[in-house]
Protein backbone atom coordinates (compact mmCIF):
# COMPACT_ATOMS: atom_id res chain seq x y z
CA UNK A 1 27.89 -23.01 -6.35
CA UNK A 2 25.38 -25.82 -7.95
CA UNK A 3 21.91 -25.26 -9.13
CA UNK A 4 21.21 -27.02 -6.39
CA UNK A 5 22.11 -24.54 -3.36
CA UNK A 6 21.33 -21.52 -5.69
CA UNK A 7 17.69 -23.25 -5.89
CA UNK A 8 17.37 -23.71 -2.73
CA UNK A 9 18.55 -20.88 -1.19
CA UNK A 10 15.83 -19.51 -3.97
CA UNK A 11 12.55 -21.15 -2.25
CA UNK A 12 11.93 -18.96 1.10
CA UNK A 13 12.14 -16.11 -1.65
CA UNK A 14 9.61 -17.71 -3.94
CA UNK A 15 7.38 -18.92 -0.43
CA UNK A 16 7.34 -15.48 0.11
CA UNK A 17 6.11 -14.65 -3.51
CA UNK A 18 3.45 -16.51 -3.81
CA UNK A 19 2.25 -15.47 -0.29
CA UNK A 20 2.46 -11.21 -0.54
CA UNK A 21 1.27 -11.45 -4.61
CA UNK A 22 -2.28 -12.57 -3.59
CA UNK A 23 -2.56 -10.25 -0.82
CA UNK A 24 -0.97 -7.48 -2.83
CA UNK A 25 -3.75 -8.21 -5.92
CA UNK A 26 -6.71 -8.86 -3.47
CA UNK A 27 -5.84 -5.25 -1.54
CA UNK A 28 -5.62 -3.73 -5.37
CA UNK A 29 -8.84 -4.90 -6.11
CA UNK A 30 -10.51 -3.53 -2.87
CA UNK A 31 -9.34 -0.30 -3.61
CA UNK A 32 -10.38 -0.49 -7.16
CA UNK A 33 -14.16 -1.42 -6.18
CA UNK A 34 -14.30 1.18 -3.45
CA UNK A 35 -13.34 3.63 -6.19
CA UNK A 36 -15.56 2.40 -8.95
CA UNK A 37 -18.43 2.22 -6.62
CA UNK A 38 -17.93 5.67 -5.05
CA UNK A 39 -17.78 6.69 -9.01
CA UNK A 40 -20.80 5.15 -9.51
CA UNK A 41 -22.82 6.66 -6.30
CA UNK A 42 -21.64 10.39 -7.48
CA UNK A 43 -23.33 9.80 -10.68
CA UNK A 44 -26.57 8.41 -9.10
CA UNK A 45 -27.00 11.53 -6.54
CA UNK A 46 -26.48 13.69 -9.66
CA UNK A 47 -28.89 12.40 -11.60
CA UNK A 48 -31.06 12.07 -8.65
CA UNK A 49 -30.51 16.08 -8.29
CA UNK A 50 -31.71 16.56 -12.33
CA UNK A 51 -35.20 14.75 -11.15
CA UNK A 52 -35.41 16.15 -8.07
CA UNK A 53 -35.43 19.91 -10.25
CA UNK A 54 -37.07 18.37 -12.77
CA UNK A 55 -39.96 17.25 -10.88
CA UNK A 56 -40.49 20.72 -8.93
């Protein structure tokens, strides 16, 4: 075999690369946010409980 057939025969593989990496980082990162924002909505509601006693 040359370099040339084993590149070829390479490319659909490498298409297919750079087409599932994005989507694979871009559904990462959605999941990540949901998370961090979720994170970030528990801790508001309890310190919106510590006023809430606070103030009664």
């Amino acid at each position: 075999m040359s370099w040339v057939s084993i590149f070829t025969s390479t490319l659909p593989l490498l298409a297919i690369l750079f087409y599932v990496v994005p989507i694979v980082f871009v559904i990462w990162f959605l999941l990540r946010f949901i998370k961090l924002q979720q994170e970030r909505n528990d801790i508001l509601r309890s310190i919106l409980k510590k006023l809430d006693q606070r103030n009664q």
